[in-house]
Protein backbone atom coordinates (compact mmCIF):
# COMPACT_ATOMS: atom_id res chain seq x y z
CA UNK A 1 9.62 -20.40 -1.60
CA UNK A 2 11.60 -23.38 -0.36
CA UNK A 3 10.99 -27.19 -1.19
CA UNK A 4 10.81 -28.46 2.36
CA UNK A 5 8.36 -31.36 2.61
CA UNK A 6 8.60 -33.90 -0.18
CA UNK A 7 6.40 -37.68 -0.77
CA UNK A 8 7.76 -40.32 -2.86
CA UNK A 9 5.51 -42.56 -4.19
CA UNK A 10 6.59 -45.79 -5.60
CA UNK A 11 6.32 -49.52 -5.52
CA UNK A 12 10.45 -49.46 -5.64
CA UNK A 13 12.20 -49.79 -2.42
CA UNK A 14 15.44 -49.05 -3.33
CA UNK A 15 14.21 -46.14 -5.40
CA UNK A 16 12.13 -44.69 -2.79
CA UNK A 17 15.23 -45.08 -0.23
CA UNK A 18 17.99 -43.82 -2.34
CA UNK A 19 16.00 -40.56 -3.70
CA UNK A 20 14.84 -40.02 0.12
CA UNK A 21 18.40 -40.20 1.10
CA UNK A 22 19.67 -37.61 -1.09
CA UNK A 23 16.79 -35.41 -0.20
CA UNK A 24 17.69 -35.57 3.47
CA UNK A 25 21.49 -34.62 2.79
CA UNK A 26 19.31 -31.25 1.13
CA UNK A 27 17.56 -31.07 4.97
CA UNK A 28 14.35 -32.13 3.02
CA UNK A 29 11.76 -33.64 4.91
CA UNK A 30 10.92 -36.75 3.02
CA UNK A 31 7.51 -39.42 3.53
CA UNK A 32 8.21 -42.99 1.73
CA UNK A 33 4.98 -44.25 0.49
CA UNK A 34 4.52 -47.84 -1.17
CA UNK A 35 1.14 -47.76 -2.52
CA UNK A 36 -1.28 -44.95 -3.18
CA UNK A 37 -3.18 -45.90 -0.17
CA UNK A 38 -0.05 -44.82 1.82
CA UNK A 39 0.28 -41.42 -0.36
CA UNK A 40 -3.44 -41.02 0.62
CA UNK A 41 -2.63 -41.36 4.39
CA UNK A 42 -0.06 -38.92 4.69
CA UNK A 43 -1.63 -36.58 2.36
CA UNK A 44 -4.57 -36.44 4.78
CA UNK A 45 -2.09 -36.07 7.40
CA UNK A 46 -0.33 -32.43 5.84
CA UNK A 47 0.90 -30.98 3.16
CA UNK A 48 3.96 -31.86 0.97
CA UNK A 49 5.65 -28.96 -1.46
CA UNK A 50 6.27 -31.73 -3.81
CA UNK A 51 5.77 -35.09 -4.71
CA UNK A 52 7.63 -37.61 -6.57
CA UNK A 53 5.12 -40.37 -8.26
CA UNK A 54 5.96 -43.30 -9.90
CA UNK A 55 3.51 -44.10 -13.16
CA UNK A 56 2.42 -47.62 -11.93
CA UNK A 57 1.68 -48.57 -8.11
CA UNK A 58 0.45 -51.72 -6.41
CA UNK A 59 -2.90 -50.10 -6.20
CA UNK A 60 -3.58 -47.96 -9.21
CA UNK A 61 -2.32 -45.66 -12.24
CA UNK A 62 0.10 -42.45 -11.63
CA UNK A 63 -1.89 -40.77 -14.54
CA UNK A 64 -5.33 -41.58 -12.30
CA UNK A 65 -4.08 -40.49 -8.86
CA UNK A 66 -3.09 -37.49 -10.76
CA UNK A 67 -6.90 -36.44 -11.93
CA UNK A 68 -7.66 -37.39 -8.07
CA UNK A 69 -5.04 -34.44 -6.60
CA UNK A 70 -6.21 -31.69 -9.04
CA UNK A 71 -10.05 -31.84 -7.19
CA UNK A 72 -7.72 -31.41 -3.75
CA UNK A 73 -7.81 -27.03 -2.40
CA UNK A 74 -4.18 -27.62 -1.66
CA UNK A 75 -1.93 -30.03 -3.20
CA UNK A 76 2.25 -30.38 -4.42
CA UNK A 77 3.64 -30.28 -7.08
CA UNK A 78 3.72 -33.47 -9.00
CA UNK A 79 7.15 -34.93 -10.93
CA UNK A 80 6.04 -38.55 -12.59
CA UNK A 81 8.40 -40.92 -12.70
CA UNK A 82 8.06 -42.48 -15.89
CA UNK A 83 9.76 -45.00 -18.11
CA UNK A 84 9.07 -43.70 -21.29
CA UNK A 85 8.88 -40.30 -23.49
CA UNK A 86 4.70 -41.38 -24.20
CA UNK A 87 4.46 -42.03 -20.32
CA UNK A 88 5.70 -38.78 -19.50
CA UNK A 89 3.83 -36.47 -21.91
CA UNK A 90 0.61 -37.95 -20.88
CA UNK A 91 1.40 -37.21 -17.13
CA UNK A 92 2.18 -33.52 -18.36
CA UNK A 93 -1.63 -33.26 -20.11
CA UNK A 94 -3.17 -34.54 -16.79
CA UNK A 95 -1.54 -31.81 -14.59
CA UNK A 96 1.62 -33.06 -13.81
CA UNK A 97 4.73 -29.63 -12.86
CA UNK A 98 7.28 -32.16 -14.77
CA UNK A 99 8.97 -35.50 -15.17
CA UNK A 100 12.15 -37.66 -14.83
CA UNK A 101 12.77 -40.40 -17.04
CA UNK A 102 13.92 -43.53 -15.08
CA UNK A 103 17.35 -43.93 -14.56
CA UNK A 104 18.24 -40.40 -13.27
CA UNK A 105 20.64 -39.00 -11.74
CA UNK A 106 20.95 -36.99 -7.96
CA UNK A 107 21.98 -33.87 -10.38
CA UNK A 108 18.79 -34.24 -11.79
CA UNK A 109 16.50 -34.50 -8.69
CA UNK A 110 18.51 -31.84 -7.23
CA UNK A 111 18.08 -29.28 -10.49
CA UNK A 112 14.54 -30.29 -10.19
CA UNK A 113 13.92 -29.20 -6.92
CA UNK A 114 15.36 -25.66 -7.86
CA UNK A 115 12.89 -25.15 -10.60
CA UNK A 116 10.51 -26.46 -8.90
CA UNK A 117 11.26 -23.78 -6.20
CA UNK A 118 11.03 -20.68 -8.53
CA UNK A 119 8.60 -21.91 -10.00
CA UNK A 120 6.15 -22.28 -6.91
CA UNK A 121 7.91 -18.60 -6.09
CA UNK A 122 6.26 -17.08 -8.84
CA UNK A 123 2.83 -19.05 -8.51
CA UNK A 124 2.85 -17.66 -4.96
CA UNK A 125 3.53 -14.01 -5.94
CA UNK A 126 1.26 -14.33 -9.39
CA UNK A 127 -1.33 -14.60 -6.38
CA UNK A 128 -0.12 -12.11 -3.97
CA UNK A 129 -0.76 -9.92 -7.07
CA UNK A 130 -4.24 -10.70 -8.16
CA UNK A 131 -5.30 -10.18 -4.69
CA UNK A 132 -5.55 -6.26 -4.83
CA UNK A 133 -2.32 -5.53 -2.68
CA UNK A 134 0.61 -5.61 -5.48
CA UNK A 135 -1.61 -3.02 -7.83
CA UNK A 136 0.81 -0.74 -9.89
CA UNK A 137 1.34 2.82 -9.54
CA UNK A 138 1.51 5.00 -11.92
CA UNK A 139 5.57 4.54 -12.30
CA UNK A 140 6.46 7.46 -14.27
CA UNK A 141 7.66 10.19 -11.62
CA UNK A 142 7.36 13.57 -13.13
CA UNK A 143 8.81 16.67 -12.64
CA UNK A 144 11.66 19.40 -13.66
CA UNK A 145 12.30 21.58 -10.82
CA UNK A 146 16.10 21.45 -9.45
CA UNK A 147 14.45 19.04 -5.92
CA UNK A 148 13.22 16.63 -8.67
CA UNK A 149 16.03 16.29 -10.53
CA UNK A 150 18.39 15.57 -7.62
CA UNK A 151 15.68 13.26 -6.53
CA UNK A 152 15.90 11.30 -9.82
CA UNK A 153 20.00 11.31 -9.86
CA UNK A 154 20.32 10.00 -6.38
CA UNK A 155 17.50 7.01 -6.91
CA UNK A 156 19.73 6.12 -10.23
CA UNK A 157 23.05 6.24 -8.05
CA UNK A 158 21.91 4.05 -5.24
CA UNK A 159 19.13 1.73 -7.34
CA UNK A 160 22.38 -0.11 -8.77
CA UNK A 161 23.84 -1.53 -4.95
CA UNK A 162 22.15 -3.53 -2.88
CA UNK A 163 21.84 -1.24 0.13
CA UNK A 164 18.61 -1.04 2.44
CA UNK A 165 16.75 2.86 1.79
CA UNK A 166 14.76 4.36 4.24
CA UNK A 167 12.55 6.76 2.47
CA UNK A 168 11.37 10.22 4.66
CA UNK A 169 8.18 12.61 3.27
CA UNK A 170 4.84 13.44 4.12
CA UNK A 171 1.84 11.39 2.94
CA UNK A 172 1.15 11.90 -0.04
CA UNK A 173 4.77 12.44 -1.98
CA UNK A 174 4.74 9.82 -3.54
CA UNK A 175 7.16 8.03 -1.64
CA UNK A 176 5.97 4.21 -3.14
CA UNK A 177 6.89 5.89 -6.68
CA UNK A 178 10.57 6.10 -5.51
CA UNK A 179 10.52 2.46 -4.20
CA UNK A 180 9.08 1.04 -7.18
CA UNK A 181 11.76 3.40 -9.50
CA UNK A 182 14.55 2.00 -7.13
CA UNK A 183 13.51 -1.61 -7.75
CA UNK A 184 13.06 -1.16 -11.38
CA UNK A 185 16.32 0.84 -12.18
CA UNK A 186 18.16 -2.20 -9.85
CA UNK A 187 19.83 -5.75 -10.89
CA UNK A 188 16.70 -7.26 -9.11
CA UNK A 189 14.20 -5.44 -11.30
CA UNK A 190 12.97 -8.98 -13.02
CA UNK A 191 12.10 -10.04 -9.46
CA UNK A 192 9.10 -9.25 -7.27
CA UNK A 193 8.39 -6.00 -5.57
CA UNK A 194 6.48 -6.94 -2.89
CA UNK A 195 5.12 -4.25 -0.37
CA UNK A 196 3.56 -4.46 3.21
CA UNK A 197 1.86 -1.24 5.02
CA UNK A 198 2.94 -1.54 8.53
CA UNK A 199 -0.02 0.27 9.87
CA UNK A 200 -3.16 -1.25 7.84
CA UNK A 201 -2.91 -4.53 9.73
CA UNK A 202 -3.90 -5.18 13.17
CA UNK A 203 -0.97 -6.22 14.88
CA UNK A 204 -1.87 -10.19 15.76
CA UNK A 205 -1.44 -10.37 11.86
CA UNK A 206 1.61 -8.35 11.07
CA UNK A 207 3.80 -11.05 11.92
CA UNK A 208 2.35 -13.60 10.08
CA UNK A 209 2.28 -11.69 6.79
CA UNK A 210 5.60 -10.62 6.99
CA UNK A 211 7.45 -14.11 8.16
CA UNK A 212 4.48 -16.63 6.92
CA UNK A 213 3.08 -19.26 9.50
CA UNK A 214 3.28 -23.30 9.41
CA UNK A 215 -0.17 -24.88 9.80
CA UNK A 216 -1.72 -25.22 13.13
CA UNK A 217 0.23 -22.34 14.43
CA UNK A 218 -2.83 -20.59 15.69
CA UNK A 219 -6.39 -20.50 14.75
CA UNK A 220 -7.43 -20.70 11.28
CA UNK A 221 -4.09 -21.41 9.93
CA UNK A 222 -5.40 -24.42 7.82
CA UNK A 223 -2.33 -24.44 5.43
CA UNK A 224 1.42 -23.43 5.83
CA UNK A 225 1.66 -19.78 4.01
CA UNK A 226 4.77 -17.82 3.23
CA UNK A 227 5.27 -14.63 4.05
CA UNK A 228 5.95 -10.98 2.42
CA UNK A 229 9.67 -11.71 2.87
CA UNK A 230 9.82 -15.42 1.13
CA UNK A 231 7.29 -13.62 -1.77
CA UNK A 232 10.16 -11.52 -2.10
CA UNK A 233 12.95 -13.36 -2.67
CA UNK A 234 15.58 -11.89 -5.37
CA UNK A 235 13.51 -8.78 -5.05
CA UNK A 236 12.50 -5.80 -3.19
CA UNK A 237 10.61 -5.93 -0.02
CA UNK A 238 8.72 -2.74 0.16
CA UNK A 239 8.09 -2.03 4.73
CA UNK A 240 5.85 1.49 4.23
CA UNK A 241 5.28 2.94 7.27
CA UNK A 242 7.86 1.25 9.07
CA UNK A 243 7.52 3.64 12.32
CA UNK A 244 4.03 1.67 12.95
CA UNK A 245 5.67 -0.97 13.29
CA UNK A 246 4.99 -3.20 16.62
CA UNK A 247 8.00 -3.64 18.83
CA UNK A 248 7.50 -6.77 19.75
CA UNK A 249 8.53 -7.42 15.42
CA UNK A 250 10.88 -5.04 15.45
CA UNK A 251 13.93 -6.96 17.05
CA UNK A 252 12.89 -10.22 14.36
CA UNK A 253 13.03 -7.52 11.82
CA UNK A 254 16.46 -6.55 12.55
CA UNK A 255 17.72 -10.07 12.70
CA UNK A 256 16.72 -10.60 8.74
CA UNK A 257 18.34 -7.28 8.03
CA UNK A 258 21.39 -8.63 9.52
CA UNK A 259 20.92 -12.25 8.45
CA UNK A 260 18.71 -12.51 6.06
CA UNK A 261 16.97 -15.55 7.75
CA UNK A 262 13.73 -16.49 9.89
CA UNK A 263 11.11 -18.56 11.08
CA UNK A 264 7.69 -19.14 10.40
CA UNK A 265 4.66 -18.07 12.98
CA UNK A 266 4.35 -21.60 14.42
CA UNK A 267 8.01 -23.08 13.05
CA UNK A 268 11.27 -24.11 13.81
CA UNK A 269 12.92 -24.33 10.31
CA UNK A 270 15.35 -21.21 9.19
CA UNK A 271 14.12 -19.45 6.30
CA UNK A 272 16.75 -18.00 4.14
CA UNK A 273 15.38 -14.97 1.65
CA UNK A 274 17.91 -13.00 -0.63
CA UNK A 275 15.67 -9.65 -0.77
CA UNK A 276 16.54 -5.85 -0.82
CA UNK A 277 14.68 -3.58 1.94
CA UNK A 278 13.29 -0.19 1.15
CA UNK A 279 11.20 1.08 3.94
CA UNK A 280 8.91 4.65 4.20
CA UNK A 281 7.81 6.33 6.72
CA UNK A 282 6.41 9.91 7.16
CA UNK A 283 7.56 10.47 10.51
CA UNK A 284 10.76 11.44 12.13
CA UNK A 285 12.37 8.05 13.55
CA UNK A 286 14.76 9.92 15.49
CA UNK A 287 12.09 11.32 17.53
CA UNK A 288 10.33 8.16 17.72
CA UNK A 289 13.72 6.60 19.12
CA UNK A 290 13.43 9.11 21.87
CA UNK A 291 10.76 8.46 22.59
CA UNK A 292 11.37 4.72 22.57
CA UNK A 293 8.97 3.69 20.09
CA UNK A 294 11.44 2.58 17.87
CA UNK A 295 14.35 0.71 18.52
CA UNK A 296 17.59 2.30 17.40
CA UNK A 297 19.36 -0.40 16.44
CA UNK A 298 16.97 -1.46 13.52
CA UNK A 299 16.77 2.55 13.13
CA UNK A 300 20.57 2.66 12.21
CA UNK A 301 20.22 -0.86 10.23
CA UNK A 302 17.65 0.83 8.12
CA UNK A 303 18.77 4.28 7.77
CA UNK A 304 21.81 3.14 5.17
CA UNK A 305 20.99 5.28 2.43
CA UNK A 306 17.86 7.85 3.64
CA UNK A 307 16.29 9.91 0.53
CA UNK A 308 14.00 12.48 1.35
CA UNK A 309 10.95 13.23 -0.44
CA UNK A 310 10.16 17.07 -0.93
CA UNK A 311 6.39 18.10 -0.55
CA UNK A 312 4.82 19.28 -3.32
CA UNK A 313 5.03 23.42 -1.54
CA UNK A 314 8.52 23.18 -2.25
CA UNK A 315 8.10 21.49 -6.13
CA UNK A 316 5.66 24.60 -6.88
CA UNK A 317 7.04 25.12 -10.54
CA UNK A 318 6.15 21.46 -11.64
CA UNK A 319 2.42 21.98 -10.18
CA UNK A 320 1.26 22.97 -13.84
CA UNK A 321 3.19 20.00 -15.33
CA UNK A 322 1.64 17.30 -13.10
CA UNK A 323 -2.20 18.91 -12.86
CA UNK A 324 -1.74 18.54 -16.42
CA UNK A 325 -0.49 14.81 -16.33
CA UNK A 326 -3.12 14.03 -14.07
CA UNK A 327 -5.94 15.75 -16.08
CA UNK A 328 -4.77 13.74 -19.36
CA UNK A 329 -4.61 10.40 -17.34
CA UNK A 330 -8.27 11.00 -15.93
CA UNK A 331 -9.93 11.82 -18.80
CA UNK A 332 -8.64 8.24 -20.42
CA UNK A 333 -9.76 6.84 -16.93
CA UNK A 334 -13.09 8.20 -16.90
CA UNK A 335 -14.26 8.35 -20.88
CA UNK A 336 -14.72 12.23 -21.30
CA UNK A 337 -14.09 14.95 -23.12
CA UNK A 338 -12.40 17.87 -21.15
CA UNK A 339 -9.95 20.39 -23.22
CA UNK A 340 -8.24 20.70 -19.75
CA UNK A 341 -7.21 23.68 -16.93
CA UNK A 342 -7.93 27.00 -17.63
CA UNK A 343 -4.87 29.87 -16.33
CA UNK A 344 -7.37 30.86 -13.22
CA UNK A 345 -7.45 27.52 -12.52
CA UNK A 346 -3.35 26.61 -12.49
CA UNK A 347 -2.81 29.88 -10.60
CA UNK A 348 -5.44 28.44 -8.05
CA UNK A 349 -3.36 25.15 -8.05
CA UNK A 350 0.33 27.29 -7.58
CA UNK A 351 -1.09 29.26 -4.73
CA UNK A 352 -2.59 26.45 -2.62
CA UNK A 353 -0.39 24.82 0.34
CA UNK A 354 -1.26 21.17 -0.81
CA UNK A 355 -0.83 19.63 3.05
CA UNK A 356 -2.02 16.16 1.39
CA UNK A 357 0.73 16.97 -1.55
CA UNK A 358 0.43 15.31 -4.78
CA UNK A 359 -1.99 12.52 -3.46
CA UNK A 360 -4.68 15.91 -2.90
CA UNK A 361 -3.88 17.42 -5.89
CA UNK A 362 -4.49 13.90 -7.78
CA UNK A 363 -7.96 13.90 -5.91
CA UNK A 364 -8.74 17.30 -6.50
CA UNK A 365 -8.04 16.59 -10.52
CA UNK A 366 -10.00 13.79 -10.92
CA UNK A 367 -12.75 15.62 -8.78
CA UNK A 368 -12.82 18.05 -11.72
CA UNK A 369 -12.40 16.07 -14.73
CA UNK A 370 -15.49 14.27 -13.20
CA UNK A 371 -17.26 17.31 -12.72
CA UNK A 372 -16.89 19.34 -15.98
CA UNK A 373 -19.14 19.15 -18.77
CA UNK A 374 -18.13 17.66 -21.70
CA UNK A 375 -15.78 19.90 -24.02
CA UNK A 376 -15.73 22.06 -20.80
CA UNK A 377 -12.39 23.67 -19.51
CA UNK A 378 -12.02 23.33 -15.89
CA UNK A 379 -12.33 26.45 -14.12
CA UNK A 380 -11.42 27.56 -10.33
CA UNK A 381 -14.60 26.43 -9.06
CA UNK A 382 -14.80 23.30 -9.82
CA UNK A 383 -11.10 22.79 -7.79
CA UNK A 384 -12.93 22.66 -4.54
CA UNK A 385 -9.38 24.66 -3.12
CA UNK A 386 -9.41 28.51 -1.65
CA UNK A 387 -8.58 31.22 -4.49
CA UNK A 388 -5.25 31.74 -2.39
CA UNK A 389 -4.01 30.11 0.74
CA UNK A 390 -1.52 32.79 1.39
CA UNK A 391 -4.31 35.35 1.22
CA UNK A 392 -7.43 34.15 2.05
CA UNK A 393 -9.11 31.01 4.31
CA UNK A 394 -12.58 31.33 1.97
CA UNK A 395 -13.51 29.16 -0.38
CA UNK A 396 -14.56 29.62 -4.21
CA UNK A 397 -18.35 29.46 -4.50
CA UNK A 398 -19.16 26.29 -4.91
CA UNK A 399 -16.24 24.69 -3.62
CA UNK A 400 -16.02 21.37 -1.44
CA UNK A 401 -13.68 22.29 1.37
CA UNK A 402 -13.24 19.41 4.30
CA UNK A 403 -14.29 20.81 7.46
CA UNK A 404 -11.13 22.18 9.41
CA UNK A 405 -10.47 24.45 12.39
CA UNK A 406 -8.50 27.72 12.37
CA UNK A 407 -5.64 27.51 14.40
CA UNK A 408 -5.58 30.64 17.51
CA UNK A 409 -2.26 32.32 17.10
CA UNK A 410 -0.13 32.84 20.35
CA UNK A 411 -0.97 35.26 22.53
CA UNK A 412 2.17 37.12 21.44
CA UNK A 413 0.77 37.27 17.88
CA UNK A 414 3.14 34.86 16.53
CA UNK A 415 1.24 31.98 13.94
CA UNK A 416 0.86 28.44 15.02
CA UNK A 417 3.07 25.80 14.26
CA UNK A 418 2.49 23.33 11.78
CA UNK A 419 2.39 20.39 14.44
CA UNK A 420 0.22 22.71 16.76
CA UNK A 421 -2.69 22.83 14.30
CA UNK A 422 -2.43 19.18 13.58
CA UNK A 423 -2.93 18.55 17.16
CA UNK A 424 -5.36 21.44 17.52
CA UNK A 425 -7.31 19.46 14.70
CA UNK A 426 -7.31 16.28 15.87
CA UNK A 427 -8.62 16.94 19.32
CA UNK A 428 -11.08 19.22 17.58
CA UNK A 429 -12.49 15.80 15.96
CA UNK A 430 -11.91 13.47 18.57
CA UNK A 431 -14.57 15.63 20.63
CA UNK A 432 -16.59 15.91 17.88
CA UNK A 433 -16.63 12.20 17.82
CA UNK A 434 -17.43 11.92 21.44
CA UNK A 435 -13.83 10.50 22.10
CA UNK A 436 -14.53 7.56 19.92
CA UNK A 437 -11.43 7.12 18.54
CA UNK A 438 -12.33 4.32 15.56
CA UNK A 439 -14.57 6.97 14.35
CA UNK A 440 -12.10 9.73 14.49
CA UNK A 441 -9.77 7.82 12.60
CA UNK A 442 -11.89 6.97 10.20
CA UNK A 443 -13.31 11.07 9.97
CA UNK A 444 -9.25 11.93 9.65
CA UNK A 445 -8.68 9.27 7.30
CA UNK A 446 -5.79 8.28 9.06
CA UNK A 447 -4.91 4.45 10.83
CA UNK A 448 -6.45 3.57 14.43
CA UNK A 449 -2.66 3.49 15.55
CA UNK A 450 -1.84 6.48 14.22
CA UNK A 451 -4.08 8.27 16.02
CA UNK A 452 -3.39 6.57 19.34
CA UNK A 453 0.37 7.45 18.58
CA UNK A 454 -0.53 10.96 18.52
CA UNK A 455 -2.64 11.12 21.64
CA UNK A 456 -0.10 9.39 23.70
CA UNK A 457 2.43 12.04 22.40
CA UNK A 458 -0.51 14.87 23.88
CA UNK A 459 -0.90 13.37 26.68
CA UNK A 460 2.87 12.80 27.47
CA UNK A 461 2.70 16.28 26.70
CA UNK A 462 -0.02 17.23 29.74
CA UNK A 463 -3.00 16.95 27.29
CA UNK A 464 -6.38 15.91 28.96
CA UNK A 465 -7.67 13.70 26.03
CA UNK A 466 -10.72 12.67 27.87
CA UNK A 467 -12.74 9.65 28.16
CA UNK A 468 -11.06 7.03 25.79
């Protein structure tokens, strides 16, 4: 965050012009008030990042107006000018961010406003956090096969530059993990990692919570906000999936990759962030620049260093090895007492596909822990996976299997394609769903413009979707 608006507040002319002043030559925007009347008045007018208040005014006590600001839903920080050590520690008990002793210098106001800078930085984030959308993974990726291994080596070789990643795999492969072990194995790893999903927001709001917004800049903006990107700053912006990303962003997106500056929803001012980008997405953005739904210029700005994630049909020897990780973490979560997989049940978990990858198999883990009896071993049946993928489309007995539909082969005998069942699938729900396609997201579990990405792509294609 950026000190941009600052008050002064003091009786003293000449102090209130000569700090201003200096702030200005730091393109701060700076309101003179006299008395705490005028402080009052332009308070009620907007906001100020920080104020500057003198211990006596014309009209009252520092130390009271102080007690006053703390009732206010958004107020600055407060530096008391004060006179005295005794003057200065009481403004400190009553809420004040710091002091400066009268006479001081520019070099003080100026090292001022960089702490106070950081220190509203990690305020803002501290919040971003307890919100629900910084939560931490589980940051431990796992694994021995040969594909993990070269995973970890390459995350260590290119955590230590500065370069943007673009990170390729299918949902569920733990392709967050890899941000996270980029940012924390980098110089910026005492900095925020701050993450954005491209596609969970409707797109009115995606700009706004990437770039911030002044106040006023369109309904219900009651207070200037920063953004994902100033939250970041000497840290790691997380973009996951960047290929849902609006156009209309995508050209102010590739300005800050080539800048590293922008402007606020609603602003004028030039925000400049020192952040690294890592951005995810489980599609192919090559296609998607064919297609022109991406722009190719932020694709190439983006795809600096690309690491791809391997599903978990291709990491089949460290299936045993996670199920097991994930067994030992769910029994802490959940409070029971399970002595773990039986070998019917890991040779169930080796021969299934795993299309959701090691998201599914952490779902279909906790399923069991949750399901077996205390001092129980989980057994096949409690998986809710076929016996054998390879072999055989039934079920275990007892087994919770999500409804799908069998793919027809060609009429020469050859066996779908991957991409063909998907789309056989999700026109097999849409009519389900009588072409509502809110609920047919929310019965695939996927986002509403996901799904409207794929139809267009059928219906480019010669697909009759139907009535929308």
């Amino acid at each position: 965050m950026s000190v941009e608006r600052v008050i002064i507040v003091t009786a003293e002319e000449f102090l209130r012009k000569t700090v201003g002043q200096f702030l200005r030559r730091l393109r701060i925007d700076c309101a003179e008030a006299g008395t705490l009347q005028d402080a009052h008045d332009y308070l009620g007018k907007g906001n100020f990042d920080l104020m500057l208040l003198d211990e006596t005014l014309p009209d009252g006590a520092g130390l009271d107006f102080l007690q006053e600001l703390s009732l206010r839903p958004s107020k600055p920080l407060v530096v008391l000018m004060s006179g005295s050590v005794e003057s200065a520690l009481a403004g400190m008990k009553e809420g004040a961010y710091d002091h400066l002793l009268k006479p001081f210098s520019n070099e003080q106001i100026q090292l001022l406003v960089k702490k106070a800078e950081q220190f509203a930085q990690v305020v803002n984030v501290n919040q971003f956090l307890t919100q629900g959308n910084g939560e931490e993974a589980e940051n431990e990726m796992l694994g021995q096969c040969a594909a993990a291994d070269q995973l970890r080596k390459l995350i260590r070789r290119v955590a230590v530059t500065n370069a943007t990643v673009l990170i390729q795999g299918e949902n569920g492969t733990g392709k967050e993990l890899v941000a996270r072990a980029l940012h924390r194995l980098s110089p910026r790893k005492d900095g925020p990692f701050i993450k954005l999903n491209c596609a969970s927001l409707p797109e009115s709001l995606v700009e706004s919570e990437l770039f911030g917004h002044e106040k006023g800049s369109f309904t219900g903006a009651t207070n200037k906000r920063e953004g994902r990107f100033e939250l970041a700053h000497n840290g790691t912006i997380f973009l996951d999936e960047i290929s849902e990303m609006p156009l209309s962003l995508q050209a102010k997106l590739l300005r800050v990759l080539q800048e590293r500056e922008f402007e606020r929803v609603g602003g004028n001012r030039t925000v400049k962030v020192d952040v690294r980008v890592i951005a995810a997405t489980n599609r192919k953005l090559e296609e998607c620049v064919e297609k022109n739904q991406f722009r190719q210029d932020l694709y190439f700005r983006l795809n600096v260093v690309p690491i791809l994630v391997p599903p978990l049909r291709d990491r089949v020897e460290d299936i045993p090895l996670l199920a097991e990780a994930f067994t030992q973490r769910f029994i802490r979560k959940h409070g029971v007492t399970v002595q773990g997989l039986s070998a019917g049940s890991n040779a169930s978990l080796r021969a299934h596909r795993w299309p959701g990858n090691i998201r599914e198999l952490q779902n279909v883990i906790e399923r069991a822990v949750i399901l077996c009896g205390d001092e129980g071993l989980i057994e096949p049946s409690l998986l809710g996976i076929p016996t054998s993928t390879a072999t055989s489309a039934q079920p275990m007995p007892n087994a919770v299997v999500p409804n799908a539909v069998a793919p027809a082969p060609h009429t020469n005998g050859v066996p779908a394609t991957l991409a063909q069942i998907e789309k056989g699938h999700i026109l097999s729900v849409l009519r389900q769903n009588e072409y509502n396609r809110t609920q047919t997201a929310k019965a695939l579990d996927i986002n509403i413009r996901t799904l409207r990405n794929k139809l267009n792509e059928y219906q480019a294609q010669g697909e009759e979707i139907g009535r929308d």
